[in-house]
N, C-alpha and C. Protein backbone atom coordinates (compact mmCIF):
# COMPACT_ATOMS: atom_id res chain seq x y z
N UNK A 1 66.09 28.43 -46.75
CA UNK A 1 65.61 28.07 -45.43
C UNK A 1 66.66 27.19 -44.74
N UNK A 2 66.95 27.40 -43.25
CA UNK A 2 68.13 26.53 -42.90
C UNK A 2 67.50 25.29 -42.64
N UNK A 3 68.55 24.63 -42.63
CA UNK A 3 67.88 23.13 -41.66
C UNK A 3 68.03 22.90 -40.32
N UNK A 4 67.05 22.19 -40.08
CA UNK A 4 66.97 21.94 -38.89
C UNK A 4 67.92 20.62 -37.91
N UNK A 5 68.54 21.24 -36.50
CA UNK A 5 68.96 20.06 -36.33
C UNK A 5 67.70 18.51 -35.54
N UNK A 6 68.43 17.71 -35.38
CA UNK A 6 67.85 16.72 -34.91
C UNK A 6 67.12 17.02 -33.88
N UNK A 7 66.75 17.40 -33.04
CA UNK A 7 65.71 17.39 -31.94
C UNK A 7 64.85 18.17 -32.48
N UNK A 8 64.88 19.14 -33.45
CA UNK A 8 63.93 20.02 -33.73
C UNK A 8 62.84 19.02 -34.78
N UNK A 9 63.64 18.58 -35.47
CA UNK A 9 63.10 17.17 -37.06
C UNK A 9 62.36 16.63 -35.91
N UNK A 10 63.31 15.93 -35.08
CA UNK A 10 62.09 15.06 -34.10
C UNK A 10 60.96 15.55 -33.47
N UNK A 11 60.84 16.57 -32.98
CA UNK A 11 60.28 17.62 -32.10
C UNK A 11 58.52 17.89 -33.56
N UNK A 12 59.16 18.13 -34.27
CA UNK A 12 58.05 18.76 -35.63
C UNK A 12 57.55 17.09 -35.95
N UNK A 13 58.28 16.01 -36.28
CA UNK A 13 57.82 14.68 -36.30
C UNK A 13 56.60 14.31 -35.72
N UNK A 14 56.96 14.35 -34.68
CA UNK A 14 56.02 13.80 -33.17
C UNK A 14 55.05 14.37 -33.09
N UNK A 15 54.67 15.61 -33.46
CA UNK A 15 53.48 16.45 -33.66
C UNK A 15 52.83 16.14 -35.07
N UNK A 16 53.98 15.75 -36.02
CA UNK A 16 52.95 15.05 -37.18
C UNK A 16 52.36 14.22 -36.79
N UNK A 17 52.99 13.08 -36.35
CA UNK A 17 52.27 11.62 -36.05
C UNK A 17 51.26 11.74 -35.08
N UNK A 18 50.71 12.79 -33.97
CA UNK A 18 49.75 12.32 -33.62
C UNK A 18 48.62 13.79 -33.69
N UNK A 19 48.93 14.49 -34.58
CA UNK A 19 48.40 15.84 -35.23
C UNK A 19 47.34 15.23 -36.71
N UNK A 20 46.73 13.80 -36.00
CA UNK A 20 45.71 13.44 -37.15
C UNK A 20 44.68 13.10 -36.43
N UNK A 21 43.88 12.60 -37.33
CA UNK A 21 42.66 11.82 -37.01
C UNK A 21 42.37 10.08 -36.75
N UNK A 22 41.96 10.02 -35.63
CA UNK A 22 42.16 8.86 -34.94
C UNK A 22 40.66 8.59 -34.95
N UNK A 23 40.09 8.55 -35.90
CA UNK A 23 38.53 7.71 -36.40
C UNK A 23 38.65 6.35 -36.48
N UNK A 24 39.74 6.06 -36.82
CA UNK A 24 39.95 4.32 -36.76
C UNK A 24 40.42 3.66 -36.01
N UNK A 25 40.90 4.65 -35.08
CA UNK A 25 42.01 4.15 -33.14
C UNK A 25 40.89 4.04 -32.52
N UNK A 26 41.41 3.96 -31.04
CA UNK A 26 40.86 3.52 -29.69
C UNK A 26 40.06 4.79 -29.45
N UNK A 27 40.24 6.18 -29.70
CA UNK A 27 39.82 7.57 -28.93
C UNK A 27 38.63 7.99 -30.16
N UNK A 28 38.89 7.63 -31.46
CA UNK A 28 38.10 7.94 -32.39
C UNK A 28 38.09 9.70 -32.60
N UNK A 29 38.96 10.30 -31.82
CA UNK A 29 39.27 11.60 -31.46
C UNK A 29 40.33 12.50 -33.24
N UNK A 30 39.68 13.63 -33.15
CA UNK A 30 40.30 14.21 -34.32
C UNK A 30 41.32 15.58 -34.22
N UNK A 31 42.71 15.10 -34.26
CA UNK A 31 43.67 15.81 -33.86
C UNK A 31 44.16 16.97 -34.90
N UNK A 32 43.69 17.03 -36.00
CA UNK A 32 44.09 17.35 -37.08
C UNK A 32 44.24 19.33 -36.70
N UNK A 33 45.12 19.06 -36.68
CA UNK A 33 45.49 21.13 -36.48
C UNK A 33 45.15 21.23 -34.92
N UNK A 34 45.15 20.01 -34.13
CA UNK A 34 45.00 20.55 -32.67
C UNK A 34 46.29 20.19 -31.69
N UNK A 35 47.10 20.30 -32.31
CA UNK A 35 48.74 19.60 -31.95
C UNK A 35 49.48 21.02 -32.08
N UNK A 36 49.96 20.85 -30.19
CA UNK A 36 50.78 22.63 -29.81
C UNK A 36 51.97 22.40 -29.59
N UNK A 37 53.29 22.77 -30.67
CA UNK A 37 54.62 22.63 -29.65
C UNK A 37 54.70 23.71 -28.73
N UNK A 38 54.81 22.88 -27.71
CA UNK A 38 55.16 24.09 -26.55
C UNK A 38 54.42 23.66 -25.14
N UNK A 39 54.69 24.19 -24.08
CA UNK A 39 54.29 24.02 -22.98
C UNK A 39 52.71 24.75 -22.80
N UNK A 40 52.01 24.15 -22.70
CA UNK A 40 50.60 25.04 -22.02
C UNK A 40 50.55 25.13 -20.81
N UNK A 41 49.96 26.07 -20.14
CA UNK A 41 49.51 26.02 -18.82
C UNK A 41 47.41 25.07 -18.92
N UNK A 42 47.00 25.19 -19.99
CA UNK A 42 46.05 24.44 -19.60
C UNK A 42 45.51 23.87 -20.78
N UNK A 43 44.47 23.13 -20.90
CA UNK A 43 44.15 22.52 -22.28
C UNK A 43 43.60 23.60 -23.58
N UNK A 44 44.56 23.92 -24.51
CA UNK A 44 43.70 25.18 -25.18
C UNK A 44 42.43 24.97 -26.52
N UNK A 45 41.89 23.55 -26.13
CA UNK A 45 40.72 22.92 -26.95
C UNK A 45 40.50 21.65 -26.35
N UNK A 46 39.44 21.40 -26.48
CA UNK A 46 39.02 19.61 -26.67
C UNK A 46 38.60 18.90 -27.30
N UNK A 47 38.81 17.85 -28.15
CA UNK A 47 40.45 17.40 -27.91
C UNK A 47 41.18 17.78 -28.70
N UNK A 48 42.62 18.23 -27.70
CA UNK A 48 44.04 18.43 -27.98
C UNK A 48 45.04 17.75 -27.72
N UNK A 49 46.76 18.50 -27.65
CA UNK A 49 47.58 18.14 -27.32
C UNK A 49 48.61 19.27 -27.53
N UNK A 50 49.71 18.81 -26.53
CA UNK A 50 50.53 19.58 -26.62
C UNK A 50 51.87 19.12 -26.53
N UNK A 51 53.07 19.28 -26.92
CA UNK A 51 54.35 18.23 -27.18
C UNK A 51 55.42 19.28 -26.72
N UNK A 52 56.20 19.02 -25.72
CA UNK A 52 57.03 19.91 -25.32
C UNK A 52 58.45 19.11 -25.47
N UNK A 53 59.60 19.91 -25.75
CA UNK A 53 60.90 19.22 -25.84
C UNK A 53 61.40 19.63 -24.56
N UNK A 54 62.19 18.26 -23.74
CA UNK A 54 62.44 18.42 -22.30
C UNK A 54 63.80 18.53 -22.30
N UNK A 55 64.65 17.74 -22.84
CA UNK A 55 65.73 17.56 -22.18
C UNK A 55 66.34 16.07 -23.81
N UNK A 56 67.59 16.77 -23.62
CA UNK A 56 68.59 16.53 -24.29
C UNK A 56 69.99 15.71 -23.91
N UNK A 57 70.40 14.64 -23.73
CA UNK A 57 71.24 14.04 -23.30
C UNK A 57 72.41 13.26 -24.21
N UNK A 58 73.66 14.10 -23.99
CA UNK A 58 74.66 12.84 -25.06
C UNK A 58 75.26 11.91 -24.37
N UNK A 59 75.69 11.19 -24.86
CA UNK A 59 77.16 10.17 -24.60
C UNK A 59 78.06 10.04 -25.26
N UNK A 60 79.00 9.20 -24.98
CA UNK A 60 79.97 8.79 -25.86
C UNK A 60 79.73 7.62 -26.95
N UNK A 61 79.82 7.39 -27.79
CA UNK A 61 79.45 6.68 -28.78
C UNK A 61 80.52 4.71 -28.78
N UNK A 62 80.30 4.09 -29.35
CA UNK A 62 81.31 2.70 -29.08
C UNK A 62 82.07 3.24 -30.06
N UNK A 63 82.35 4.11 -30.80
CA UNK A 63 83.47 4.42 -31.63
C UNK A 63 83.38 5.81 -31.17
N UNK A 64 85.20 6.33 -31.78
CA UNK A 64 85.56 7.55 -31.64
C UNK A 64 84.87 8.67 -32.56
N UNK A 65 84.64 9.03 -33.19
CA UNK A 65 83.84 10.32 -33.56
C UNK A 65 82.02 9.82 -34.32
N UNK A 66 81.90 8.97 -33.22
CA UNK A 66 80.70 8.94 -32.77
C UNK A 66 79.59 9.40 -31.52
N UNK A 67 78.56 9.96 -31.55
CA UNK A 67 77.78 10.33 -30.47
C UNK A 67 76.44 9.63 -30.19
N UNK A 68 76.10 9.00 -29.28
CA UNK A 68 74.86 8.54 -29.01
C UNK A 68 74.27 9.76 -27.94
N UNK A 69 72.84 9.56 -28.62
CA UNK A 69 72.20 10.50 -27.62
C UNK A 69 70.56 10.52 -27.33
N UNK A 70 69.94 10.81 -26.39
CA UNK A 70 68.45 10.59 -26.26
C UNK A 70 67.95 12.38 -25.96
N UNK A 71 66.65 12.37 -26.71
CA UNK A 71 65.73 13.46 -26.41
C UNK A 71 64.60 13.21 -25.61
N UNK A 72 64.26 13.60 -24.45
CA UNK A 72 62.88 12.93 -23.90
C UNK A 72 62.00 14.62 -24.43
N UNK A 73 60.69 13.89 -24.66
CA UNK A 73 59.66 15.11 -24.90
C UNK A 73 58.72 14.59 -23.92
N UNK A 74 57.47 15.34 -23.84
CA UNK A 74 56.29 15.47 -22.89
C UNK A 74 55.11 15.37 -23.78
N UNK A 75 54.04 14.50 -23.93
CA UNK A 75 53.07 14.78 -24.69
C UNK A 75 52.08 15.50 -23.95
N UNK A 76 50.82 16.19 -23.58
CA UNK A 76 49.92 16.21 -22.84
C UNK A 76 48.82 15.78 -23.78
N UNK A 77 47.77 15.48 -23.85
CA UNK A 77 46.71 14.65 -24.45
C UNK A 77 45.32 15.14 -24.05
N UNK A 78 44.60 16.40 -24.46
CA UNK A 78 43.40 16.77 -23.53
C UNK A 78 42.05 15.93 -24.31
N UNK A 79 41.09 15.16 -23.41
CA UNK A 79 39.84 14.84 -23.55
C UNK A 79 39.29 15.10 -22.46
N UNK A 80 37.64 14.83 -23.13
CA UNK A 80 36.25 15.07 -22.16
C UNK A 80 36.24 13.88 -21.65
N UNK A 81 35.10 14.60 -20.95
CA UNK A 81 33.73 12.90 -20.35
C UNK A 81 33.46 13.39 -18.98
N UNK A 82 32.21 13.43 -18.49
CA UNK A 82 31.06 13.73 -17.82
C UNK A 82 31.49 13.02 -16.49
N UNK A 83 31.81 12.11 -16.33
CA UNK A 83 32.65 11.45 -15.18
C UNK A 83 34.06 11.05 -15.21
N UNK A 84 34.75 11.01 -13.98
CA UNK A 84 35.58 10.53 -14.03
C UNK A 84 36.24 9.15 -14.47
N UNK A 85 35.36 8.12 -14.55
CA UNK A 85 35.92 7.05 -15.26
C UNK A 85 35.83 7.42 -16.98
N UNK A 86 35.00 7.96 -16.95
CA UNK A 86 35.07 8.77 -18.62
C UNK A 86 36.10 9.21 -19.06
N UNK A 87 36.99 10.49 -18.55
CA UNK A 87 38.00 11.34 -18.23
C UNK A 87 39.37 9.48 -18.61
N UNK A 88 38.99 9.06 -17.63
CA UNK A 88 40.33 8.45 -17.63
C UNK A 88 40.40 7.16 -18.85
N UNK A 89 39.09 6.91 -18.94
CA UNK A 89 38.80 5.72 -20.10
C UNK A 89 39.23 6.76 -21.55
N UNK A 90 38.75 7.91 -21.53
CA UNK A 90 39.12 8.49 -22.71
C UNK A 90 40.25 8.66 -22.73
N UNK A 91 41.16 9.27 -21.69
CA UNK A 91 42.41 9.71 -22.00
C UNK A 91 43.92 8.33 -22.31
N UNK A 92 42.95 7.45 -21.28
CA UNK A 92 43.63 6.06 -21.67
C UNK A 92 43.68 5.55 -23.40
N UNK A 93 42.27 5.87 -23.84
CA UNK A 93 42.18 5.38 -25.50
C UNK A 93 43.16 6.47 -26.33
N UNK A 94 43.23 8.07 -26.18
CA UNK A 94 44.16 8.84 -26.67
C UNK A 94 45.41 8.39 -26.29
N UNK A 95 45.88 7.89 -25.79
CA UNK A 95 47.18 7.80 -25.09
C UNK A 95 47.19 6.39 -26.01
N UNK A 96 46.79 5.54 -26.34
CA UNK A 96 46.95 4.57 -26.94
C UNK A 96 47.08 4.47 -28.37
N UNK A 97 46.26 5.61 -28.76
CA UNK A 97 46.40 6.08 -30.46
C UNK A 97 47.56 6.63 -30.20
N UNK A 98 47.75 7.38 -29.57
CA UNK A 98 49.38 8.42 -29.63
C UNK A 98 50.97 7.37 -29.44
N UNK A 99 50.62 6.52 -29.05
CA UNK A 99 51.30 5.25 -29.11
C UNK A 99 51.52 4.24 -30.14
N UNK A 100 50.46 4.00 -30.49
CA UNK A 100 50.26 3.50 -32.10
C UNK A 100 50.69 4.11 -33.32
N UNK A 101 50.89 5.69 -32.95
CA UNK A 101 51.02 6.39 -33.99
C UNK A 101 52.35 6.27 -33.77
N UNK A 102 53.27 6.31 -32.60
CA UNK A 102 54.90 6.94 -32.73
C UNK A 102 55.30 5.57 -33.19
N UNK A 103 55.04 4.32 -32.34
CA UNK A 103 55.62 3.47 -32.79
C UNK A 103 55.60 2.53 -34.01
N UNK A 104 54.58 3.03 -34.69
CA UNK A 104 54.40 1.71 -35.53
C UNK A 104 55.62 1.72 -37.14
N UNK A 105 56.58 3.03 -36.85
CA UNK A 105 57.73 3.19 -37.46
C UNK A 105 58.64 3.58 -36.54
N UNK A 106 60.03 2.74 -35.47
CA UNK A 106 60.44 3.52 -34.05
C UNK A 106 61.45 4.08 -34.59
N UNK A 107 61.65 4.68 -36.24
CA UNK A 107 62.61 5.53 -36.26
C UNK A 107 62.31 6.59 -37.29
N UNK A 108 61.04 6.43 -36.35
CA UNK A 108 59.85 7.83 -36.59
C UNK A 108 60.01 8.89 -37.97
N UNK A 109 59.89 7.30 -39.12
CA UNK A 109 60.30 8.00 -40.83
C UNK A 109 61.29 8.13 -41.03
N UNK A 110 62.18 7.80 -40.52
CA UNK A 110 63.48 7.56 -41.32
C UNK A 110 64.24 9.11 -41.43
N UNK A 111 64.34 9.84 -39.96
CA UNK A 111 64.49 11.29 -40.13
C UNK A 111 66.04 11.41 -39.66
N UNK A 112 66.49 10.01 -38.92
CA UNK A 112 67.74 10.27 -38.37
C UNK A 112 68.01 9.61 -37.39
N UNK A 113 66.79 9.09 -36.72
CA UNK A 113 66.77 8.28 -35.46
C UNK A 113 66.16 7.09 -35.38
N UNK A 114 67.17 6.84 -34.02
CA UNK A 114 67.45 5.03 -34.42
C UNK A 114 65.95 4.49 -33.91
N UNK A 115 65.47 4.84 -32.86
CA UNK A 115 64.34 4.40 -32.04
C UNK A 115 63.54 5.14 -31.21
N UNK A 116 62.35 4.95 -30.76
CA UNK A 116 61.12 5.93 -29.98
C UNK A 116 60.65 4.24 -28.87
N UNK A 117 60.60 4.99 -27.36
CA UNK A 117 59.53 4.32 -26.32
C UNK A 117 59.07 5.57 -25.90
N UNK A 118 57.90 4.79 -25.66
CA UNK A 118 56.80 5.64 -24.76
C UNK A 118 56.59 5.06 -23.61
N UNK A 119 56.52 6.16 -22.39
CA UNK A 119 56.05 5.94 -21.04
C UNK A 119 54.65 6.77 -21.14
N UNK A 120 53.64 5.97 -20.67
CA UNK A 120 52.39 6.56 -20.48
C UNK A 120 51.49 6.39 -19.23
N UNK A 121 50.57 7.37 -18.65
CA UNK A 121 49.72 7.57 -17.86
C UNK A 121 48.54 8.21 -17.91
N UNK A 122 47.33 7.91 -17.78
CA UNK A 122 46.02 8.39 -18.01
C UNK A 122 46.08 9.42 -16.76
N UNK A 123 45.37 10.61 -16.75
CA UNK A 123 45.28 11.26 -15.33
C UNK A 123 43.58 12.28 -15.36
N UNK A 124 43.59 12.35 -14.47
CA UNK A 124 42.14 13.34 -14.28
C UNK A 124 42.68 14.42 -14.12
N UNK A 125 42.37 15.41 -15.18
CA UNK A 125 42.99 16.50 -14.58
C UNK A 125 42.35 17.83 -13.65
N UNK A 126 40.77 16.99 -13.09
CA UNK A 126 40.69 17.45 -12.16
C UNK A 126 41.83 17.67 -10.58
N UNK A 127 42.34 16.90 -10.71
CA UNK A 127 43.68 16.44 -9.59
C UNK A 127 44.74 17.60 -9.83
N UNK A 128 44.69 18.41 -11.30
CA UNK A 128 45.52 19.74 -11.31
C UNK A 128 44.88 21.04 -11.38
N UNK A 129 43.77 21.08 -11.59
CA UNK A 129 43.25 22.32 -11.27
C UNK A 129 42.33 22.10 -12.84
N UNK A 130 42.33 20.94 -13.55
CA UNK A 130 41.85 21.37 -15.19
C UNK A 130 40.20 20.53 -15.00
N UNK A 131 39.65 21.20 -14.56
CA UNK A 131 38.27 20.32 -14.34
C UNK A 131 37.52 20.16 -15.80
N UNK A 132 37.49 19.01 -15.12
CA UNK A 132 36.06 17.86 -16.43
C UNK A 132 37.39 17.77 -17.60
N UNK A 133 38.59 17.22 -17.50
CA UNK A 133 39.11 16.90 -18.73
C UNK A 133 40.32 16.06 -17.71
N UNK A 134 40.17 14.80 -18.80
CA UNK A 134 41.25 13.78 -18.87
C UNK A 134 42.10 14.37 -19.39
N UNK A 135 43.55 13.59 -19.41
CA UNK A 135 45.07 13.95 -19.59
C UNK A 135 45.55 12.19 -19.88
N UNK A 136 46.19 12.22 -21.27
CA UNK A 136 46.98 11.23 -21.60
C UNK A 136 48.69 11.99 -21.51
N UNK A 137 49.24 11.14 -20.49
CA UNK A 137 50.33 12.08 -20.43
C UNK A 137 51.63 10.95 -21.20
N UNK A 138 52.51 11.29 -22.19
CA UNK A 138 53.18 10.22 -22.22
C UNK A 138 54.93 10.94 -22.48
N UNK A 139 55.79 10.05 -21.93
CA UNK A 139 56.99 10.37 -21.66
C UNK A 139 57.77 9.59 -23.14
N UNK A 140 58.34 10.60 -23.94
CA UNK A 140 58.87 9.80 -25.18
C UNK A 140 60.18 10.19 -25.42
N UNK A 141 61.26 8.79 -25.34
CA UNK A 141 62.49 8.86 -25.83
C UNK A 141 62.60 8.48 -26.61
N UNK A 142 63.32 9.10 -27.85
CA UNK A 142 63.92 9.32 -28.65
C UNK A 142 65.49 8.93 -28.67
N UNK A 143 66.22 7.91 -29.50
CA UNK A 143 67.66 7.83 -29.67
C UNK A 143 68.15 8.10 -30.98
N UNK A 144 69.00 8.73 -30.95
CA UNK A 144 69.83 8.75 -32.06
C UNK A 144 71.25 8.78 -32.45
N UNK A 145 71.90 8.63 -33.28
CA UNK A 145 73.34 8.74 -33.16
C UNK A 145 73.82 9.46 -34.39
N UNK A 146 75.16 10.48 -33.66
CA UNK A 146 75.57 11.66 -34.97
C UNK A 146 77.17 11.52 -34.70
N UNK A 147 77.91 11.86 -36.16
CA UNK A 147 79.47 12.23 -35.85
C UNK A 147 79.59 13.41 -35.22
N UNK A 148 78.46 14.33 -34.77
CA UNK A 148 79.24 15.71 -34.50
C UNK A 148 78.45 16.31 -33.61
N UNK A 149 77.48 15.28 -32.61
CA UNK A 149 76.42 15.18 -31.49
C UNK A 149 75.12 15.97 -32.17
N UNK A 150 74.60 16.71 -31.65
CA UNK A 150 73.43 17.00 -31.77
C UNK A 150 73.17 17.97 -32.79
């Protein structure tokens, strides 16, 4: 089997860590086999998620045959609730387990990379066309550094 490079390790990572059960988090929500790489067009269960790889960026490293570089991914985060403060109170508590989960190791197991932040936002996704379901949306960079970039 080949190996994989670094964004892909990270990419399969990130779907481990929040591809569990969050009975003891904020959402109490059970992720276990409901974690999609890939882009959806809409929520394909409740509750889910879905983890897309966006974009890939190098630099130059402070030494010569060194590379620094960041991966941003996309989480989407689908929950219920009967109202809209529901929708957003839930998707706020998922979004907070999914946070808890990347960071509480930021070099997400020791796979290669140096550090993980999360940017996050609760949303109704009535506002996109996805009625009666919240959206934890969170924006996650990833750094790492290689002799031979990515």
């Amino acid at each position: 089997m080949p190996s994989d490079p670094i964004y892909l390790t990270a990419w399969k990572k990130i779907a481990e860590l929040i591809g569990v059960d969050f009975a003891a988090g904020y959402s109490g929500y059970d992720l276990t086999d409901r974690v999609f790489r890939g882009s959806m067009a809409e929520a394909p269960m409740i509750p889910s998620a879905c983890i897309f790889m966006f974009d890939i960026r190098e630099d130059f490293g402070q030494v010569l045959t060194r590379y620094q570089a960041e991966i941003l991914f996309e989480v989407y985060g689908f929950c219920g609730g009967t109202t809209l403060e529901d929708r957003i109170d839930n998707a706020s508590r998922l979004g907070a387990d999914f946070i808890n989960a990347l960071t509480s190791d930021r070099s997400l197991g020791n796979i290669g990379t140096d550090d993980v932040l999360c940017n996050f936002i609760a949303m109704n996704g009535d506002k996109y066309g996805i009625d009666g379901i919240g959206i934890a949306y969170l924006e996650i960079k990833v750094k790492f550094q290689s002799n031979r970039g990515v």
